[in-house]
PDB file of N, CA and C in Angstrom:
ATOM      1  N   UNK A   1    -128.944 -68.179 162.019  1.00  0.00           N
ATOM      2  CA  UNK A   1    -128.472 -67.911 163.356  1.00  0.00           C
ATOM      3  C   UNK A   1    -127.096 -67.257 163.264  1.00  0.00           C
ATOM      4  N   UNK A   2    -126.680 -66.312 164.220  1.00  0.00           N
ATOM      5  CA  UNK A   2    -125.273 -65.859 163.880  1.00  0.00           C
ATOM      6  C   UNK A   2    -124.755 -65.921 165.753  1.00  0.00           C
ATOM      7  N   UNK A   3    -123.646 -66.982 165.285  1.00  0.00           N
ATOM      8  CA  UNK A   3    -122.310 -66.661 166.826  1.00  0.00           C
ATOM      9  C   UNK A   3    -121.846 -65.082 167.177  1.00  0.00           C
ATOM     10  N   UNK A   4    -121.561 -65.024 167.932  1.00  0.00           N
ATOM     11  CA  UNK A   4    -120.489 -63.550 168.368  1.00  0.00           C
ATOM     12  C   UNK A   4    -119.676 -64.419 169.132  1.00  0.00           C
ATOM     13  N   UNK A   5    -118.347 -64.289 168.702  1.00  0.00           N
ATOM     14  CA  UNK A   5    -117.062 -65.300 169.812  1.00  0.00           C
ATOM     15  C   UNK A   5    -116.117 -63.997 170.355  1.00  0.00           C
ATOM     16  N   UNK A   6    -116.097 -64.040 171.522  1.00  0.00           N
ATOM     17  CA  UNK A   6    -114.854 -62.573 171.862  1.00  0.00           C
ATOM     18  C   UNK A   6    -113.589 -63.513 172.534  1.00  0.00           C
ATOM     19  N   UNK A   7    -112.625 -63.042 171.963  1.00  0.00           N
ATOM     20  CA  UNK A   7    -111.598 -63.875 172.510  1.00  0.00           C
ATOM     21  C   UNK A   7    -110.502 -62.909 173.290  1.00  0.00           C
ATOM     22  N   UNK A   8    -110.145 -63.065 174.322  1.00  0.00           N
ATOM     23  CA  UNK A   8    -109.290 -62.038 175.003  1.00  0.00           C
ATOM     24  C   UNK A   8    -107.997 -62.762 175.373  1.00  0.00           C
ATOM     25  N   UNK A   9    -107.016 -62.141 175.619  1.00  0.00           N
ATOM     26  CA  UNK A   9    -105.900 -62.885 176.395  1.00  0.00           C
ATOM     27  C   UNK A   9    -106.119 -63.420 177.449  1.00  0.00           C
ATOM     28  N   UNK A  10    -105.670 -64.471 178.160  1.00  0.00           N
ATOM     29  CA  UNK A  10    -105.832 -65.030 179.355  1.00  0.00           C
ATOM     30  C   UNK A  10    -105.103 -64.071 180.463  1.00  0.00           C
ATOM     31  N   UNK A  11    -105.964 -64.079 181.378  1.00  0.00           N
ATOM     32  CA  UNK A  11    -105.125 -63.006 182.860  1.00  0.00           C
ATOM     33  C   UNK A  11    -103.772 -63.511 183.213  1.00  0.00           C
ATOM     34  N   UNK A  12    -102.562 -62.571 183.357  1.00  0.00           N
ATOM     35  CA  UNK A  12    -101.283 -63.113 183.391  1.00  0.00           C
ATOM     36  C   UNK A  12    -100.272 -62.906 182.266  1.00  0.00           C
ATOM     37  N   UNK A  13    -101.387 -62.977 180.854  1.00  0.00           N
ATOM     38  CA  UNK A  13    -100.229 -62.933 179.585  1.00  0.00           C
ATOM     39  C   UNK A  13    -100.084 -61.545 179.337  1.00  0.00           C
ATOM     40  N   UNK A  14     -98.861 -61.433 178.614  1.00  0.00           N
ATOM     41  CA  UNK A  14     -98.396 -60.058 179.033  1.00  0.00           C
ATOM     42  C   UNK A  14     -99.570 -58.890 177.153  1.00  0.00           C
ATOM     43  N   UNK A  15    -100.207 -57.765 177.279  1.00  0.00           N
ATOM     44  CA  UNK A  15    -100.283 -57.646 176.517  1.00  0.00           C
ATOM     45  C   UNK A  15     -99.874 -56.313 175.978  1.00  0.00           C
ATOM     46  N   UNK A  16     -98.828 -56.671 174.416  1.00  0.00           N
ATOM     47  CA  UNK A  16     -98.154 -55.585 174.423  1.00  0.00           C
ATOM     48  C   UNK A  16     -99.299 -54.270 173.269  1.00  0.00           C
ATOM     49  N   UNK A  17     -99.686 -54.856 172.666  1.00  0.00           N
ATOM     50  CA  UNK A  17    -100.917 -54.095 171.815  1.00  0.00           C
ATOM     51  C   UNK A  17    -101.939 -52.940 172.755  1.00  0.00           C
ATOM     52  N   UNK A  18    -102.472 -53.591 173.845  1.00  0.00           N
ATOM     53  CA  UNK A  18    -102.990 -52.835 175.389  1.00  0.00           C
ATOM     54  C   UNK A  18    -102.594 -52.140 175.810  1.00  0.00           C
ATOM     55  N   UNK A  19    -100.980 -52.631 176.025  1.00  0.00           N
ATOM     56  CA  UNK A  19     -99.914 -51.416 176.845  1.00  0.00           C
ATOM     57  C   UNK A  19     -99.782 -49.975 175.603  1.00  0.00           C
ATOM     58  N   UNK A  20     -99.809 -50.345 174.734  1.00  0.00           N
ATOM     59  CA  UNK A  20     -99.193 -49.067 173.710  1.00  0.00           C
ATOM     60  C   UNK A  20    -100.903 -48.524 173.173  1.00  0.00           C
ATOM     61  N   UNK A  21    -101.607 -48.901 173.412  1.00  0.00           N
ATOM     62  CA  UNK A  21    -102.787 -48.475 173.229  1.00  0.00           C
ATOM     63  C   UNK A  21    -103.172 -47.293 174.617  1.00  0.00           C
ATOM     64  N   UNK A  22    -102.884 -47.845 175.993  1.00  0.00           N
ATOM     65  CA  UNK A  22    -102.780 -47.342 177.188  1.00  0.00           C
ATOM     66  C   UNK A  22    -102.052 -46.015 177.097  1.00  0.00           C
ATOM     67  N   UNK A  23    -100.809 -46.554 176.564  1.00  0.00           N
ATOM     68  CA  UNK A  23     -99.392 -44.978 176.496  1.00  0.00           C
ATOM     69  C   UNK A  23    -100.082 -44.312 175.550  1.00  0.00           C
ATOM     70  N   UNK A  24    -100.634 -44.535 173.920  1.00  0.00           N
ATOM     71  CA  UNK A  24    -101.224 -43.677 173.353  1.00  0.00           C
ATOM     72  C   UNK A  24    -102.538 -42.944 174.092  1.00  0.00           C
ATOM     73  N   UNK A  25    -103.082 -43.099 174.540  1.00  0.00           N
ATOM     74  CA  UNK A  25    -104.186 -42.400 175.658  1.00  0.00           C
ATOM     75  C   UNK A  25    -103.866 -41.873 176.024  1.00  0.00           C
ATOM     76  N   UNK A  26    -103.108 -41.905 176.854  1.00  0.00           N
ATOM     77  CA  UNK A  26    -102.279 -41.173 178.139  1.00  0.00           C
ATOM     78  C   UNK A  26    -101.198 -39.686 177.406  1.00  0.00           C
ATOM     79  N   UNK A  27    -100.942 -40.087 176.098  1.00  0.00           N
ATOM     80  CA  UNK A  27     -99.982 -39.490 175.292  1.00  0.00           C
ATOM     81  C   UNK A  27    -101.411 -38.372 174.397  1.00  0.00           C
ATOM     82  N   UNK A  28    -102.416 -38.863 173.940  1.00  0.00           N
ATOM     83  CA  UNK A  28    -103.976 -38.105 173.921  1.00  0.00           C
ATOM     84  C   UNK A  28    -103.974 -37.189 175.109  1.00  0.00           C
ATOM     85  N   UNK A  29    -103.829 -37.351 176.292  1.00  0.00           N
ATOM     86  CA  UNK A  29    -104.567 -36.168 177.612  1.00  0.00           C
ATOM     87  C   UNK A  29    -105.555 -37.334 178.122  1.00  0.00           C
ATOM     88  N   UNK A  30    -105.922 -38.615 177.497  1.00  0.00           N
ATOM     89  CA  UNK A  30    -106.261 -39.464 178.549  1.00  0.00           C
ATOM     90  C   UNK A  30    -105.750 -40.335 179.901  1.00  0.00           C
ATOM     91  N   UNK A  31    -105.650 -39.366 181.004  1.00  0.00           N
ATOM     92  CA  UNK A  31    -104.772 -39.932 181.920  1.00  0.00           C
ATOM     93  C   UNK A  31    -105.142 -40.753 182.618  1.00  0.00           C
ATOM     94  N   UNK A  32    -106.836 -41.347 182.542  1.00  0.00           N
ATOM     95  CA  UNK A  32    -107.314 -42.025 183.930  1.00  0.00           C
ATOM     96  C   UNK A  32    -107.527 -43.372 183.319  1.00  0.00           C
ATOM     97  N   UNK A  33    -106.625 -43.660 182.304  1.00  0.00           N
ATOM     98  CA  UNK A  33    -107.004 -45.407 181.985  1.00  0.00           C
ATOM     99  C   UNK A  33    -105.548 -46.140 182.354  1.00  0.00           C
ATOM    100  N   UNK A  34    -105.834 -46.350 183.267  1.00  0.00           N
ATOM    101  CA  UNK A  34    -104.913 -47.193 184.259  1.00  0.00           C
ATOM    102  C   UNK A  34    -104.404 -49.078 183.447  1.00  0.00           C
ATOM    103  N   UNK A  35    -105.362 -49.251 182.626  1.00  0.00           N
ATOM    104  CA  UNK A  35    -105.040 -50.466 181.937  1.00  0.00           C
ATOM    105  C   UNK A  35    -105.609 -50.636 180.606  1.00  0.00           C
ATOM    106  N   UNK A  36    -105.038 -51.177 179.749  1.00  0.00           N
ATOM    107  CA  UNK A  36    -105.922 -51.868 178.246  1.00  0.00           C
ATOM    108  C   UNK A  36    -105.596 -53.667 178.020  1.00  0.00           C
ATOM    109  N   UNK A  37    -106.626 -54.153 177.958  1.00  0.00           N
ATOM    110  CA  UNK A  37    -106.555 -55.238 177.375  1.00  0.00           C
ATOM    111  C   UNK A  37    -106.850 -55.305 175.805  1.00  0.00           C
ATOM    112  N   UNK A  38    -106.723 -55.738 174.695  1.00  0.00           N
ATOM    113  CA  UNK A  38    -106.871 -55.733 173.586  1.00  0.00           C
ATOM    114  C   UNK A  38    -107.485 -57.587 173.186  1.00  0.00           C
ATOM    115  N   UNK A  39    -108.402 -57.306 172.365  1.00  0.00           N
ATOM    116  CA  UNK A  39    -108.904 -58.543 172.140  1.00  0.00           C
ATOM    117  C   UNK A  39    -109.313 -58.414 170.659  1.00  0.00           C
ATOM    118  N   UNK A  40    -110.045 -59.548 170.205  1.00  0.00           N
ATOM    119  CA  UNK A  40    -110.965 -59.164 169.130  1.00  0.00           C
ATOM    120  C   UNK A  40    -112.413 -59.826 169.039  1.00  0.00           C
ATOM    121  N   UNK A  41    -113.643 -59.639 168.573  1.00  0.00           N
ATOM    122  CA  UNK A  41    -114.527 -60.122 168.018  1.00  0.00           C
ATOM    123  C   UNK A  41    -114.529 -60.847 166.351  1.00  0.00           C
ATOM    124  N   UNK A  42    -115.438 -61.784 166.804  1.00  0.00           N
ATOM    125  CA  UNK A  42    -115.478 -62.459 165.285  1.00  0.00           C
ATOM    126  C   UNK A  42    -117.033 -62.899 165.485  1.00  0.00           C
ATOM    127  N   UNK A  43    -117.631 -62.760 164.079  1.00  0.00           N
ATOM    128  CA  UNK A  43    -119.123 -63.045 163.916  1.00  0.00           C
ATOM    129  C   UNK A  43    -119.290 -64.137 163.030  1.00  0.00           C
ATOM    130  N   UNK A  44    -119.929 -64.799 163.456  1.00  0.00           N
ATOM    131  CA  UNK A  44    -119.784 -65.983 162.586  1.00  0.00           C
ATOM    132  C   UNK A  44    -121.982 -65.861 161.761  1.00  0.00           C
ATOM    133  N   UNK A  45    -121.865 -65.949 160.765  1.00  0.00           N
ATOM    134  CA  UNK A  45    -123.643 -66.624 159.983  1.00  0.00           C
ATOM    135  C   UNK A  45    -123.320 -67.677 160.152  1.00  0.00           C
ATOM    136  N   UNK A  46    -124.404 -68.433 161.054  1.00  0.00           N
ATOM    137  CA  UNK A  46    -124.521 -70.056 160.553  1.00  0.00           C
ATOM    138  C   UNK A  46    -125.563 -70.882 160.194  1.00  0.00           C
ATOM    139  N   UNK A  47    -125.575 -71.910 159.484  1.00  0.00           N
ATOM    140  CA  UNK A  47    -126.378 -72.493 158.884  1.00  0.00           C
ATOM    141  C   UNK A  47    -127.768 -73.255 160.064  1.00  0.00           C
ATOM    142  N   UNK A  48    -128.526 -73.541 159.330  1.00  0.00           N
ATOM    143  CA  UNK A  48    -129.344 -74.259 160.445  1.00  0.00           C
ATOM    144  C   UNK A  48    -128.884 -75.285 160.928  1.00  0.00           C
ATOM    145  N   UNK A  49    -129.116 -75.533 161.940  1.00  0.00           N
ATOM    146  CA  UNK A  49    -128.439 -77.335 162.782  1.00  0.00           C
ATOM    147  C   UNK A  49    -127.037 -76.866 163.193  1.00  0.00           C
ATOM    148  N   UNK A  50    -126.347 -75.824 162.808  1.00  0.00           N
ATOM    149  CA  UNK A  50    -124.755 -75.713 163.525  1.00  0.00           C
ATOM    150  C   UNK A  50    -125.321 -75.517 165.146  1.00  0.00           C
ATOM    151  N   UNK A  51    -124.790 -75.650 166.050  1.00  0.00           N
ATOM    152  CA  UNK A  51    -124.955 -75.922 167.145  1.00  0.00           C
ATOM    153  C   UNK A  51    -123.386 -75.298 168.191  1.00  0.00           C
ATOM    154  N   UNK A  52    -123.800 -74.805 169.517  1.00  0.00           N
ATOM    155  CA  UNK A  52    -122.552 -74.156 169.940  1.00  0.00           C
ATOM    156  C   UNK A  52    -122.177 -75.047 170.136  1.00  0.00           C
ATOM    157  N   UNK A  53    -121.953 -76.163 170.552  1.00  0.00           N
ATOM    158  CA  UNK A  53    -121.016 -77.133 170.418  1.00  0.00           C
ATOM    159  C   UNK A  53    -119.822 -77.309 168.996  1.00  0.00           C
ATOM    160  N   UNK A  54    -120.975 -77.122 168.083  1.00  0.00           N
ATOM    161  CA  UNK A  54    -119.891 -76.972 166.866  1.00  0.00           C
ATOM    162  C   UNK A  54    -119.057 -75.658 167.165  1.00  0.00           C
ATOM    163  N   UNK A  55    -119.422 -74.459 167.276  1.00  0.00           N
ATOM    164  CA  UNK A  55    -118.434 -72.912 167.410  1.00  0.00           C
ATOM    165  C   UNK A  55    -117.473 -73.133 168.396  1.00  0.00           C
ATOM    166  N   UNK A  56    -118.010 -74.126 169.449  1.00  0.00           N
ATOM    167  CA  UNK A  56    -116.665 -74.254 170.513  1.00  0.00           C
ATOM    168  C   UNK A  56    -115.538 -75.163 169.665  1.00  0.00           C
ATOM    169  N   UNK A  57    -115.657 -75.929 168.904  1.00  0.00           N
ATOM    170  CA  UNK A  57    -114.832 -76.747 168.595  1.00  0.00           C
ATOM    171  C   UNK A  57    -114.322 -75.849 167.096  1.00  0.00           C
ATOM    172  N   UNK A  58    -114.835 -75.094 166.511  1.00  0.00           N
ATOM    173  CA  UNK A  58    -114.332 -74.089 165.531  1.00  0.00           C
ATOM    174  C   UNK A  58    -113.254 -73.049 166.164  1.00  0.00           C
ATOM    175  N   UNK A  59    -113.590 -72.821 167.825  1.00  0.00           N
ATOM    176  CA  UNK A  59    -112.888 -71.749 168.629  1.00  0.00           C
ATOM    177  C   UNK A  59    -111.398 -72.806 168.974  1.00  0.00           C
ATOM    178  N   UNK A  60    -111.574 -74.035 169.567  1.00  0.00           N
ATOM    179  CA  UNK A  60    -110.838 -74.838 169.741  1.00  0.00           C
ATOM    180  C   UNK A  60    -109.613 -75.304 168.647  1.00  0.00           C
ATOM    181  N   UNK A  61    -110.149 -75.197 167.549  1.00  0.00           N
ATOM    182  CA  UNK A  61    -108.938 -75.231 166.517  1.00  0.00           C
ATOM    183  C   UNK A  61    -108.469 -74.454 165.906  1.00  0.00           C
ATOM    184  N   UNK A  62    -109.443 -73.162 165.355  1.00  0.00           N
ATOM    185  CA  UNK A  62    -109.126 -72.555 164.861  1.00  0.00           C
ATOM    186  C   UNK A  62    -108.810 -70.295 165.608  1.00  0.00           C
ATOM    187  N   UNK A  63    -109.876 -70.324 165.934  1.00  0.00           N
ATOM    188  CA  UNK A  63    -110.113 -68.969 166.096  1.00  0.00           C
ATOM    189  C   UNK A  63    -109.792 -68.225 167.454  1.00  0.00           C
ATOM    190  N   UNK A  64    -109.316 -69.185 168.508  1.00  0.00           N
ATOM    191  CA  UNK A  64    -108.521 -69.186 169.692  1.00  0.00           C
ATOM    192  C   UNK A  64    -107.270 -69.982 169.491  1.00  0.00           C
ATOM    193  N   UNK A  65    -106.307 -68.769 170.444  1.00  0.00           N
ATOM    194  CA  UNK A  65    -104.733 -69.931 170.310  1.00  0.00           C
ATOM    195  C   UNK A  65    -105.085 -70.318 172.188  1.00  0.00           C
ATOM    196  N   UNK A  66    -105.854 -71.405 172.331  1.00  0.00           N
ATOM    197  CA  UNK A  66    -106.230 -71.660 173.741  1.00  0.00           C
ATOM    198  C   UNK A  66    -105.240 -71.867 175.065  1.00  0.00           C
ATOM    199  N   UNK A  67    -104.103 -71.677 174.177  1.00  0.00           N
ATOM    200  CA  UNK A  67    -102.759 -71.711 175.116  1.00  0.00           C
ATOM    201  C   UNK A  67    -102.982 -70.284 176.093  1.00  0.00           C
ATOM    202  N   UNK A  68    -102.951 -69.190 175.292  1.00  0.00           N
ATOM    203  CA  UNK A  68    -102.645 -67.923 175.834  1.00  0.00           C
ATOM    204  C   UNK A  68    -104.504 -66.949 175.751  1.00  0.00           C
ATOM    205  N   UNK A  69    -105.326 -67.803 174.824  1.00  0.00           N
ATOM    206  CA  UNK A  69    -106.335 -66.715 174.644  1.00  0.00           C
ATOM    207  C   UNK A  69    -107.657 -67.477 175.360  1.00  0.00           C
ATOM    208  N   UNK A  70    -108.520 -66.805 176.036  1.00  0.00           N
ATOM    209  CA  UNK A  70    -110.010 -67.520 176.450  1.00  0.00           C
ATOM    210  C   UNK A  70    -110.743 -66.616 175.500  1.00  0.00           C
ATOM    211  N   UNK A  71    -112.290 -67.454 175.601  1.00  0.00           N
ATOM    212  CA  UNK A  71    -113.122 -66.806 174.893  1.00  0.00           C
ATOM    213  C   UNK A  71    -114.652 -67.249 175.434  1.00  0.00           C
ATOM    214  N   UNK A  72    -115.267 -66.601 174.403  1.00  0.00           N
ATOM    215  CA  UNK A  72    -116.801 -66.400 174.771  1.00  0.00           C
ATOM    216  C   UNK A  72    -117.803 -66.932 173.665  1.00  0.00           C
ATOM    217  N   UNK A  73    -119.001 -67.522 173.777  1.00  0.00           N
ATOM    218  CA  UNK A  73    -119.634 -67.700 172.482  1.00  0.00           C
ATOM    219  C   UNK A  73    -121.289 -67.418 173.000  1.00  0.00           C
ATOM    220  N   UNK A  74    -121.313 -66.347 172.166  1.00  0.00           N
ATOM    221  CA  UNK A  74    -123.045 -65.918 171.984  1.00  0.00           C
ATOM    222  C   UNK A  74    -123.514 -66.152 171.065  1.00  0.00           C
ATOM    223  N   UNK A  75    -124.603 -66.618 170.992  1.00  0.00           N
ATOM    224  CA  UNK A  75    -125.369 -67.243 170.104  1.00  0.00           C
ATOM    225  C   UNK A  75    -127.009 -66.329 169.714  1.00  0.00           C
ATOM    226  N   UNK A  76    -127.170 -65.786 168.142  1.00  0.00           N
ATOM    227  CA  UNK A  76    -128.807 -65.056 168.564  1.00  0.00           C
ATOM    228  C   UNK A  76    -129.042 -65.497 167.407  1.00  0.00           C
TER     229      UNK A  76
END
């Protein structure tokens, strides 16, 4: 079975990676992207019997800073 976890900043935190990703666009001739958020993906292989309950609690300690970041967990 393999997770997909996307973890993004929480709405509110400021992001400076987005913003300079945004100005580089705009600094390209891309003028109509009005915003960037920046996040990342992580893929997890897992064994049989891991369970999303386990990936939430892998996201919970490790792979989210849950202060400032939310996230997502797909499972196929």
């Amino acid at each position: 079975m393999k997770a997909t976890v996307h973890v993004m900043l929480k709405n509110g935190v400021l992001d400076p990676q987005g913003e300079a990703v945004r100005h580089a666009l705009g600094s390209l001739g891309f003028n109509g992207v009005e915003g960037v958020r920046q996040g990342k993906v992580i893929e997890l292989d897992l064994a049989d019997g891991t369970s999303e309950a386990d990936v939430r609690q892998m996201c919970e300690k490790l792979l989210a800073n849950t202060v400032i970041e939310r996230y997502t967990v797909e499972l196929s």
